[in-house]
PDB file of N, CA and C in Angstrom:
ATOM      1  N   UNK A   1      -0.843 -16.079 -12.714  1.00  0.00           N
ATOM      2  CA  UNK A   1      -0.147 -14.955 -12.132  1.00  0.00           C
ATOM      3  C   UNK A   1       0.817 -14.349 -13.140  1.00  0.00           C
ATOM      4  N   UNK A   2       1.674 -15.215 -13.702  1.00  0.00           N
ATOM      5  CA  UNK A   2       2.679 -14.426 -14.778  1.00  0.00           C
ATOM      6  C   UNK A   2       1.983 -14.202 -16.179  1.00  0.00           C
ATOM      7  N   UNK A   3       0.928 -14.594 -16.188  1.00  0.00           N
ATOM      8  CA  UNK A   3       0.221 -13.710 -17.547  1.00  0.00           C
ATOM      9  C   UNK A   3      -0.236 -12.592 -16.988  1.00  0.00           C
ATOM     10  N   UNK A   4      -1.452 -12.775 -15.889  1.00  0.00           N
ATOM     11  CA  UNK A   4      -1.377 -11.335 -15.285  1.00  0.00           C
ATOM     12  C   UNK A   4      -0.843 -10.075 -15.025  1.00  0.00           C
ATOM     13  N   UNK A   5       0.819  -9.970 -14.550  1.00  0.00           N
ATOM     14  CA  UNK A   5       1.930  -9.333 -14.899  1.00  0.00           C
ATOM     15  C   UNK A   5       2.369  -9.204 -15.831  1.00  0.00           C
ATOM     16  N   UNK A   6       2.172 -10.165 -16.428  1.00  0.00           N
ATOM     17  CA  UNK A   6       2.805  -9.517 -18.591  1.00  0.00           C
ATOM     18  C   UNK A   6       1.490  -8.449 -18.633  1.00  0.00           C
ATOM     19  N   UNK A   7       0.469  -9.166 -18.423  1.00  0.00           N
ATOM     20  CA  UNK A   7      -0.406  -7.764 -18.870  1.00  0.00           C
ATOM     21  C   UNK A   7      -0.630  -6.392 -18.322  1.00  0.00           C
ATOM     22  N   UNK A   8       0.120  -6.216 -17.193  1.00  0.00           N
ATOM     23  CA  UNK A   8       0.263  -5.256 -16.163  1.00  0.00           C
ATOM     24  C   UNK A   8       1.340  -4.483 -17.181  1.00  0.00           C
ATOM     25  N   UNK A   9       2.770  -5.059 -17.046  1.00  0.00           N
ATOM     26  CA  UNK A   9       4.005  -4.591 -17.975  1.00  0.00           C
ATOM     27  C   UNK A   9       3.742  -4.256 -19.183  1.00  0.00           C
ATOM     28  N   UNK A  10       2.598  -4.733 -20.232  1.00  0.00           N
ATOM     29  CA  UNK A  10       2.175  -3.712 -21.241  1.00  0.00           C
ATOM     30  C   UNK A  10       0.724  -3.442 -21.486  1.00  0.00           C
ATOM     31  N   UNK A  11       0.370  -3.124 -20.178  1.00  0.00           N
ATOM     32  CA  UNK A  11      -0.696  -2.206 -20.058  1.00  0.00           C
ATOM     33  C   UNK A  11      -1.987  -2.800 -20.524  1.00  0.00           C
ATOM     34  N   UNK A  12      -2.333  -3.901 -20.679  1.00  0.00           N
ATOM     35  CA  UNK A  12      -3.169  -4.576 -21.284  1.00  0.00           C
ATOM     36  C   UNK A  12      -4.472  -4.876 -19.475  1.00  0.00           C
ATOM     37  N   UNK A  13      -5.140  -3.621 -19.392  1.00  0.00           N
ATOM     38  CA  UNK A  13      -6.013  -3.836 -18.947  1.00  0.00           C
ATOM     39  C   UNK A  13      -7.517  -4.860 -19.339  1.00  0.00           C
ATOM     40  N   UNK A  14      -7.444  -4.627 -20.571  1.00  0.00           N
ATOM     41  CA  UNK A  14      -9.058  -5.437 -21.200  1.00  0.00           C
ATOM     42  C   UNK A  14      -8.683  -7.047 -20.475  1.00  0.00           C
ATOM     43  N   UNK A  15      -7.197  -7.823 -20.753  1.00  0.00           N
ATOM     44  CA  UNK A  15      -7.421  -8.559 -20.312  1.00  0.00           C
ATOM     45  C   UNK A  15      -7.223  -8.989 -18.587  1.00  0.00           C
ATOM     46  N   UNK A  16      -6.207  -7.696 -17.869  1.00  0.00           N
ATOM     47  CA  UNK A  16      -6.834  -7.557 -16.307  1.00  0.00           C
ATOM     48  C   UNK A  16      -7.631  -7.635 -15.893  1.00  0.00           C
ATOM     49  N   UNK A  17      -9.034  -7.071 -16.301  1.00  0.00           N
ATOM     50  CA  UNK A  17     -10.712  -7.139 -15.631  1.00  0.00           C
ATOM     51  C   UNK A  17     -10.769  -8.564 -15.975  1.00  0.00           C
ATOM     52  N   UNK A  18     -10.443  -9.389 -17.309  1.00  0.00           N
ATOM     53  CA  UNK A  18     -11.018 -10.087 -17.763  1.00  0.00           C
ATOM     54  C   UNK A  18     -10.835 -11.182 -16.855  1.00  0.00           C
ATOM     55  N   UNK A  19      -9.497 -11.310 -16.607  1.00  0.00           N
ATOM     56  CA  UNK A  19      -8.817 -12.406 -15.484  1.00  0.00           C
ATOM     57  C   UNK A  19      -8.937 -12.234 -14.084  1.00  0.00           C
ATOM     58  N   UNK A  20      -9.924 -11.260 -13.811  1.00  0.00           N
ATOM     59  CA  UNK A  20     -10.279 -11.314 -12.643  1.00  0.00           C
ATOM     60  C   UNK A  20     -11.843 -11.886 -12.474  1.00  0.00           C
ATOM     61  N   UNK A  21     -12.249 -12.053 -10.786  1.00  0.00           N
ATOM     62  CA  UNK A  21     -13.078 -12.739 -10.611  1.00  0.00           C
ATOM     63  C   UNK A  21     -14.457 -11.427 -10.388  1.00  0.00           C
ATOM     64  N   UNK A  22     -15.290 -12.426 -11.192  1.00  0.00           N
ATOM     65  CA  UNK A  22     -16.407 -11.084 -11.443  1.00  0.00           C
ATOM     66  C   UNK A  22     -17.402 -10.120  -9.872  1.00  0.00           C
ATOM     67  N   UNK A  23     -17.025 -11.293  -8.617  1.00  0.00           N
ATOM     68  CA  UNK A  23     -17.640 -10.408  -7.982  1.00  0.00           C
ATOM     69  C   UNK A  23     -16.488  -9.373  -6.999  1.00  0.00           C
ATOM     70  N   UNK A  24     -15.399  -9.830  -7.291  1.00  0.00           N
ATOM     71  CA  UNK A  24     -14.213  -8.606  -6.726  1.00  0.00           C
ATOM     72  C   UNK A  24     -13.398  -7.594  -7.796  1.00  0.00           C
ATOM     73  N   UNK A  25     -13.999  -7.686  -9.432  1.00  0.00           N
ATOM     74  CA  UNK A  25     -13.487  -6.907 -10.032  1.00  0.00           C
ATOM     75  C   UNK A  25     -14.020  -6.053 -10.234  1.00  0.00           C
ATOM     76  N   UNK A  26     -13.096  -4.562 -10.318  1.00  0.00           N
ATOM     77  CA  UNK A  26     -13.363  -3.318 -10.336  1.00  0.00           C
ATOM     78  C   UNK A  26     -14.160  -2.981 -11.715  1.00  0.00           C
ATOM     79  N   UNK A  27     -14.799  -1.645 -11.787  1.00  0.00           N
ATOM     80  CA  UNK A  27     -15.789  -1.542 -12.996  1.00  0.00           C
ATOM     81  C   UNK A  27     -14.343  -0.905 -13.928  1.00  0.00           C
ATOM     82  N   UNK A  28     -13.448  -0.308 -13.646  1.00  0.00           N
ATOM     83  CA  UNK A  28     -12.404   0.207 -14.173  1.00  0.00           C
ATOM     84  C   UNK A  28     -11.623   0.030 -13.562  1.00  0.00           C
ATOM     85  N   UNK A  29     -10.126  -0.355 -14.408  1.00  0.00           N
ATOM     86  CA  UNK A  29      -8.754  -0.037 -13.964  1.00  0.00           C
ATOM     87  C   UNK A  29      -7.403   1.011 -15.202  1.00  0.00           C
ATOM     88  N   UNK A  30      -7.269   2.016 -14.515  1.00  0.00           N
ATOM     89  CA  UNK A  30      -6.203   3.163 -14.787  1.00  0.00           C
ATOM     90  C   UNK A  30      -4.657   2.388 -14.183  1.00  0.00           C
ATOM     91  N   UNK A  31      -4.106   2.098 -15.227  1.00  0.00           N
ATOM     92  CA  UNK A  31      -2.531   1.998 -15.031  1.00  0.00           C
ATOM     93  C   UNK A  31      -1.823   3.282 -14.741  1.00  0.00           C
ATOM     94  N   UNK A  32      -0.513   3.180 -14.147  1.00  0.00           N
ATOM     95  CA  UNK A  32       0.010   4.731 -14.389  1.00  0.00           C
ATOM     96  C   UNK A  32       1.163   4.294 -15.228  1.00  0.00           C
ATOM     97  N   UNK A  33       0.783   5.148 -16.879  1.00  0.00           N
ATOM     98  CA  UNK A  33       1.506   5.229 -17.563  1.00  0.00           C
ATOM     99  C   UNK A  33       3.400   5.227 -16.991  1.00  0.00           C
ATOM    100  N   UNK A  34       3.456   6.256 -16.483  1.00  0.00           N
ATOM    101  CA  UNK A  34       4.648   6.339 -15.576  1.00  0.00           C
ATOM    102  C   UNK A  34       5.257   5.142 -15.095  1.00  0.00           C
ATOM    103  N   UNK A  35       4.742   3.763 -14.773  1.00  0.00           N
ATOM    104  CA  UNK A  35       4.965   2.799 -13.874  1.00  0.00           C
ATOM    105  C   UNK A  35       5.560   1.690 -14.806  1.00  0.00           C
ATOM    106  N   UNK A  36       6.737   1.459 -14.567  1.00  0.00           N
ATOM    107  CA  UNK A  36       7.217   0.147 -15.770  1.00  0.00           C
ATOM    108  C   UNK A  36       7.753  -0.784 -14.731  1.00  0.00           C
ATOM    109  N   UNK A  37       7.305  -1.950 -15.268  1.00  0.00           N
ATOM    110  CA  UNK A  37       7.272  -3.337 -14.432  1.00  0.00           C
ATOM    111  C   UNK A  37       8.369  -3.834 -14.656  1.00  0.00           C
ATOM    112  N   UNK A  38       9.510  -4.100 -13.872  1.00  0.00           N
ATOM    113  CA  UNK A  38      11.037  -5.166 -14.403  1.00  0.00           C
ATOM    114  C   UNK A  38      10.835  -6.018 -13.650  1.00  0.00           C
ATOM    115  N   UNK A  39      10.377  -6.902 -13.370  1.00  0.00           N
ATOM    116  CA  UNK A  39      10.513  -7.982 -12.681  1.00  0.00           C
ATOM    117  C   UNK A  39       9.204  -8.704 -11.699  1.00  0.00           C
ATOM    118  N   UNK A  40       9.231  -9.890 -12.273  1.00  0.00           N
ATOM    119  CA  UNK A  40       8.745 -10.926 -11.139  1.00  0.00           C
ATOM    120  C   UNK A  40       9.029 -12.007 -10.363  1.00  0.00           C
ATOM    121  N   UNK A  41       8.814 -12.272  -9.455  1.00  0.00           N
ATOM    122  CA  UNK A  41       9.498 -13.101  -8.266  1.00  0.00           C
ATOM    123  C   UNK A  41       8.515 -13.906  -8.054  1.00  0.00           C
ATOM    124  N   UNK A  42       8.326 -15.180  -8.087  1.00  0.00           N
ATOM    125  CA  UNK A  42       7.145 -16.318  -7.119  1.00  0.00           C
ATOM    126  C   UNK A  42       7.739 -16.458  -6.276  1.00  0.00           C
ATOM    127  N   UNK A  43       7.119 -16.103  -4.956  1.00  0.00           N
ATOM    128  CA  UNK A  43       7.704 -16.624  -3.999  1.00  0.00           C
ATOM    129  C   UNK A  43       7.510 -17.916  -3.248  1.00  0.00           C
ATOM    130  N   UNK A  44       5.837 -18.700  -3.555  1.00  0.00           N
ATOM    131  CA  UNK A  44       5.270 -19.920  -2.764  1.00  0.00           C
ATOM    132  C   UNK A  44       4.258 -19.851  -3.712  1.00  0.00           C
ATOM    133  N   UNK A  45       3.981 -21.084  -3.718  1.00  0.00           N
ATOM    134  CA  UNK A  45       2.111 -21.247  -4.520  1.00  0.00           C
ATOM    135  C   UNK A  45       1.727 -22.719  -4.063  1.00  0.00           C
ATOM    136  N   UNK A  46       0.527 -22.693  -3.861  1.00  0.00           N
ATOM    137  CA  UNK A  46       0.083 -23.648  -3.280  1.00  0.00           C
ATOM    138  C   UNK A  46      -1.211 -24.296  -4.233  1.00  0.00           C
ATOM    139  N   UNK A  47      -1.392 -25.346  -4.078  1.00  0.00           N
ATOM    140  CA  UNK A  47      -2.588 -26.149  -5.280  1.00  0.00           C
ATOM    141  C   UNK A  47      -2.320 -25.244  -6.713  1.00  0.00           C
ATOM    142  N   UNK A  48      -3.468 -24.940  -7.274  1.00  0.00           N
ATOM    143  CA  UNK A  48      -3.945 -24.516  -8.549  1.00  0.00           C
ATOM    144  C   UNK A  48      -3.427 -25.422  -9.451  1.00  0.00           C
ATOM    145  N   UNK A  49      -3.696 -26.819  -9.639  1.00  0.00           N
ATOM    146  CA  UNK A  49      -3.674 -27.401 -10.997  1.00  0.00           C
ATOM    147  C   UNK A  49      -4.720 -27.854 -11.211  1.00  0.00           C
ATOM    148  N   UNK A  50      -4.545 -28.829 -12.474  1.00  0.00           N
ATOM    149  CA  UNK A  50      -6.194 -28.981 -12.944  1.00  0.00           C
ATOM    150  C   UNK A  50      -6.902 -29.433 -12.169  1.00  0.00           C
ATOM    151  N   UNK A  51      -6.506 -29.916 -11.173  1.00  0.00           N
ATOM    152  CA  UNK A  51      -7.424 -31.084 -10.092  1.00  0.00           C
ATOM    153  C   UNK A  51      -7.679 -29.860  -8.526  1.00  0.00           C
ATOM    154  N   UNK A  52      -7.529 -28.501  -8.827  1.00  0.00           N
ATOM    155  CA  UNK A  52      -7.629 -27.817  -7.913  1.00  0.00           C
ATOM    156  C   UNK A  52      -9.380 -26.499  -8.776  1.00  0.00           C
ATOM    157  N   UNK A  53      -9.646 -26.331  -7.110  1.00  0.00           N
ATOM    158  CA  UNK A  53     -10.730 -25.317  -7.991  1.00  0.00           C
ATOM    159  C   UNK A  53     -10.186 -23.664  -7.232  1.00  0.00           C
ATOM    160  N   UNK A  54      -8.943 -24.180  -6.565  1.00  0.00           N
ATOM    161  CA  UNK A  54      -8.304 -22.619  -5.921  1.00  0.00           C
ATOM    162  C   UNK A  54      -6.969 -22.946  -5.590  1.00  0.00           C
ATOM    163  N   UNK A  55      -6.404 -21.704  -5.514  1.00  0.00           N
ATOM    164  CA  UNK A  55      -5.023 -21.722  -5.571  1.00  0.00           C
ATOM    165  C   UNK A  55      -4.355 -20.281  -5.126  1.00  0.00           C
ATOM    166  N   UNK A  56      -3.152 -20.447  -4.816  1.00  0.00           N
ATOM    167  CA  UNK A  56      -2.137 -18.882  -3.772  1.00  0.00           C
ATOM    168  C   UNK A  56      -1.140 -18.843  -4.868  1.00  0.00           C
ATOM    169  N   UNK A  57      -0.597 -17.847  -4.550  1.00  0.00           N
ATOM    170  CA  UNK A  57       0.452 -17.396  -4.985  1.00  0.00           C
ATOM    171  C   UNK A  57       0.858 -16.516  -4.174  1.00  0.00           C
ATOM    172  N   UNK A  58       2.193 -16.436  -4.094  1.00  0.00           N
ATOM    173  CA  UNK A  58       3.018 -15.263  -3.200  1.00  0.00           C
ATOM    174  C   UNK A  58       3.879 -14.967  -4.256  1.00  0.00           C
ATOM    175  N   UNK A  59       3.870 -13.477  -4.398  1.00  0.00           N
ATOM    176  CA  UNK A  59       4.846 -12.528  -5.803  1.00  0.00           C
ATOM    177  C   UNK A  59       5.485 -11.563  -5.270  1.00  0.00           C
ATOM    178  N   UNK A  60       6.673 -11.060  -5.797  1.00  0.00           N
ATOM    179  CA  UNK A  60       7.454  -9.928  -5.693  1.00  0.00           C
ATOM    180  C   UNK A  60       7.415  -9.019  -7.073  1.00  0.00           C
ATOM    181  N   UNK A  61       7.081  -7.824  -6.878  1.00  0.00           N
ATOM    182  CA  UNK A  61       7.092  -7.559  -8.448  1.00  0.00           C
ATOM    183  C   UNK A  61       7.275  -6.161  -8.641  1.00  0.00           C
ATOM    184  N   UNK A  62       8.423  -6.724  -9.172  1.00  0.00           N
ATOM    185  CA  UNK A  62       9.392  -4.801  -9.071  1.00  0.00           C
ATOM    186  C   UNK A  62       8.969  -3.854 -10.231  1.00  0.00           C
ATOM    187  N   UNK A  63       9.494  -2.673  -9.976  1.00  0.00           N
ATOM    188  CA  UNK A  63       9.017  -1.955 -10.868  1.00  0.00           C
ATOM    189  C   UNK A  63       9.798  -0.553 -10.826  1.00  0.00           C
ATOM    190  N   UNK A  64       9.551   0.261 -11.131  1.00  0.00           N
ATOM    191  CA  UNK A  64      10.267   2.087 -11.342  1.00  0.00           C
ATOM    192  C   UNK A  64       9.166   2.664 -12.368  1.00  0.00           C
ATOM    193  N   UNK A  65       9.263   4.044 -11.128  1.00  0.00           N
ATOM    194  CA  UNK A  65       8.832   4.954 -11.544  1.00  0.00           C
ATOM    195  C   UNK A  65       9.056   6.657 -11.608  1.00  0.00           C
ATOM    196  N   UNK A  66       9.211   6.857 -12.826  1.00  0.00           N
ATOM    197  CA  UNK A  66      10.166   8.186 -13.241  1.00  0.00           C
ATOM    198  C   UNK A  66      11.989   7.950 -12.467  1.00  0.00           C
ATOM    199  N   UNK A  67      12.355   6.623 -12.414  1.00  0.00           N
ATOM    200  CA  UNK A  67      13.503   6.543 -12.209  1.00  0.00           C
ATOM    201  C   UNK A  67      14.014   5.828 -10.977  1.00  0.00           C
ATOM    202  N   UNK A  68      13.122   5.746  -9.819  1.00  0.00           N
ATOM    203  CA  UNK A  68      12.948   5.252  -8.819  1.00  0.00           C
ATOM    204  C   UNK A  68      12.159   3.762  -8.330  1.00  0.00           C
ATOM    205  N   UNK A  69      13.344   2.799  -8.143  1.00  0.00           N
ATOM    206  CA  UNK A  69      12.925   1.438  -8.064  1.00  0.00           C
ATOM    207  C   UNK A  69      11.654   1.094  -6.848  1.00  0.00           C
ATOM    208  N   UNK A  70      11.213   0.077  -7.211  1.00  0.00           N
ATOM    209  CA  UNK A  70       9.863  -0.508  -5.824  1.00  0.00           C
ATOM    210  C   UNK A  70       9.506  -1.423  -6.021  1.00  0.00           C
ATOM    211  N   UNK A  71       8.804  -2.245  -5.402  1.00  0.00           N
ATOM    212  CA  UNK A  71       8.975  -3.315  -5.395  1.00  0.00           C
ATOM    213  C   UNK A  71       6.942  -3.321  -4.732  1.00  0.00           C
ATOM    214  N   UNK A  72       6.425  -4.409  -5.078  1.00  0.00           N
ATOM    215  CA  UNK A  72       5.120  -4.854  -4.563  1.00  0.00           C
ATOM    216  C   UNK A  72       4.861  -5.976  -4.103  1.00  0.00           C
ATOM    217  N   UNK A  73       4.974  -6.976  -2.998  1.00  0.00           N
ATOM    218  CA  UNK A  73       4.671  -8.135  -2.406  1.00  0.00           C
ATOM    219  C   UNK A  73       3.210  -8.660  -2.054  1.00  0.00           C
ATOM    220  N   UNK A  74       2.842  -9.716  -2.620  1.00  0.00           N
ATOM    221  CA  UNK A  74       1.092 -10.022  -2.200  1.00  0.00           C
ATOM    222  C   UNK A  74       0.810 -11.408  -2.311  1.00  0.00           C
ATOM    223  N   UNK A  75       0.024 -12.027  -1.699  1.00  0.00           N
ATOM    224  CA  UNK A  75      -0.324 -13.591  -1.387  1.00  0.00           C
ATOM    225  C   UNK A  75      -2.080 -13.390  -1.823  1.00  0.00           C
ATOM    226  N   UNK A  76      -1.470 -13.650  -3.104  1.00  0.00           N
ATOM    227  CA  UNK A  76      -3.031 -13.727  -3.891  1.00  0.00           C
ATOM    228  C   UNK A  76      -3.318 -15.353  -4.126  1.00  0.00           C
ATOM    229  N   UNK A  77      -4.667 -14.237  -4.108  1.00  0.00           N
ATOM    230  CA  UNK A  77      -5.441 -15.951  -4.051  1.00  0.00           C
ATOM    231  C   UNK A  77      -6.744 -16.006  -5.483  1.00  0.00           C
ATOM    232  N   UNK A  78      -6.528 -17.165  -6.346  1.00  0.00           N
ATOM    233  CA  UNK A  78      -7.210 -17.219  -7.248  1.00  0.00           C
ATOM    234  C   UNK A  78      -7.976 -18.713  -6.940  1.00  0.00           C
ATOM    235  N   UNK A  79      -9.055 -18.832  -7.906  1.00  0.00           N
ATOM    236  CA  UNK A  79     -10.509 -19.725  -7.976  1.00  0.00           C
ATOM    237  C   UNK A  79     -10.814 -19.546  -9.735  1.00  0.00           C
ATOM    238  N   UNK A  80     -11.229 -20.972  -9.753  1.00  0.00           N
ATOM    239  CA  UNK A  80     -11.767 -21.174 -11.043  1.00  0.00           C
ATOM    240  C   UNK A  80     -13.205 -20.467 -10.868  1.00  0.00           C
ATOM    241  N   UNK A  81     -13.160 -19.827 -12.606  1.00  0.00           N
ATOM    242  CA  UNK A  81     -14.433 -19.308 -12.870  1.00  0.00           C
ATOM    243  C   UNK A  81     -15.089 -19.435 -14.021  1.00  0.00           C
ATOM    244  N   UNK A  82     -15.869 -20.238 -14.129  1.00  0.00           N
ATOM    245  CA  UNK A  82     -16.284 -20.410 -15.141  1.00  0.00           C
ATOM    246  C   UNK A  82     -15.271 -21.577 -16.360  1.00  0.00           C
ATOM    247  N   UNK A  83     -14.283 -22.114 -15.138  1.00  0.00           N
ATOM    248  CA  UNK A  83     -13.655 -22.795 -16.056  1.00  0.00           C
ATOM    249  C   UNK A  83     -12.069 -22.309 -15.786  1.00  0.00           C
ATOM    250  N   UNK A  84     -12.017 -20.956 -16.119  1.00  0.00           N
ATOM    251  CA  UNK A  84     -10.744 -20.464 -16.410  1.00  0.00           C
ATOM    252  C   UNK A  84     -10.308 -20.023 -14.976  1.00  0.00           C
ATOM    253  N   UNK A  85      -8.853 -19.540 -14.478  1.00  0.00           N
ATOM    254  CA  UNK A  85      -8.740 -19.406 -13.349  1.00  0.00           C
ATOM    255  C   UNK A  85      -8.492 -17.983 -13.573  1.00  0.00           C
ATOM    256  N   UNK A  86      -9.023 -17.317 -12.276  1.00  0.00           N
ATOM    257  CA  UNK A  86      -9.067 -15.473 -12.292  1.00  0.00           C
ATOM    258  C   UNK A  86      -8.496 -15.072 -10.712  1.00  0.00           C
ATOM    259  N   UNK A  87      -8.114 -14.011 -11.060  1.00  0.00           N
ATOM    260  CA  UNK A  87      -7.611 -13.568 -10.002  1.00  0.00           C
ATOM    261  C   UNK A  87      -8.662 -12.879  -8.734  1.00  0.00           C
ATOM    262  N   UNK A  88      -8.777 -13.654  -7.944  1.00  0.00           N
ATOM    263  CA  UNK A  88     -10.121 -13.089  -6.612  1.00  0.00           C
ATOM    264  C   UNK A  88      -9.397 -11.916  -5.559  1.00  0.00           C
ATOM    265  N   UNK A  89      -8.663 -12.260  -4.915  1.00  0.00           N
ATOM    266  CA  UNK A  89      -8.352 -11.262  -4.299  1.00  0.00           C
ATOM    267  C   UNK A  89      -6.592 -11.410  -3.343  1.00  0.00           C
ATOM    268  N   UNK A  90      -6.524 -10.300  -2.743  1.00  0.00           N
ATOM    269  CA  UNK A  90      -5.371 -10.772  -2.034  1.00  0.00           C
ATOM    270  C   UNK A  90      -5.243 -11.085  -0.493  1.00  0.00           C
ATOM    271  N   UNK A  91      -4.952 -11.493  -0.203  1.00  0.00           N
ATOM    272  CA  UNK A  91      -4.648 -12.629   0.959  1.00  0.00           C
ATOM    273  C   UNK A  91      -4.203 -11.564   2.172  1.00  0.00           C
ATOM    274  N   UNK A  92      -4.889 -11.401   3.420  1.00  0.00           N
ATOM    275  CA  UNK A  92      -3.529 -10.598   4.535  1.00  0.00           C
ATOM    276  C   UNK A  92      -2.340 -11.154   4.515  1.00  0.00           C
ATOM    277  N   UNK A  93      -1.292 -10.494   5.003  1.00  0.00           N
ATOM    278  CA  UNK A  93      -0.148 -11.046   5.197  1.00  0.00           C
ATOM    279  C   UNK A  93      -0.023 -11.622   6.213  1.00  0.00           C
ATOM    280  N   UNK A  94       1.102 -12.750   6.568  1.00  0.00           N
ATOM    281  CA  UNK A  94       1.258 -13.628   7.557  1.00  0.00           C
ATOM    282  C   UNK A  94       1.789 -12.726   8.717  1.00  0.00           C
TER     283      UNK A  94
END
């Protein structure tokens, strides 16, 4: 999850698709230049270590754009793929 967001904060899509899971990732992703990331929050995570083949995360992850703060909350859920762990999708909320 927090490499994911570093790569969000400088725009490093090649490795976004890459860390995602191949049958929920998009054929393209467009950042908005405009959008700068300050902050991340874990809020809960559940399994994902080596002895796990899936794992949650709950994030807060602020941001501004053209000057105006926001914030994004999500209970994602990742699965090993191929070895490495990728991001599958996000979770409804409770």
């Amino acid at each position: 999850m927090r490499s994911r967001y570093s790569a969000f904060a400088v725009g490093d899509t090649a490795y976004l698709l890459r860390s995602w899971h191949s049958t929920t990732r998009p054929a393209a992703l467009e950042l908005d230049p405009a959008q700068r990331w300050t902050a991340l929050e874990i809020l809960a995570a559940t399994d994902g270590s080596a002895f796990h083949t899936e794992g949650t995360v709950t994030f807060r992850a602020h941001y501004a754009v053209r000057g105006r703060a926001g914030s994004q909350e999500e209970h994602s859920r990742f699965v090993r793929e191929d070895g490495q762990w990728v991001y599958l999708d996000a979770l409804p909320a409770a």
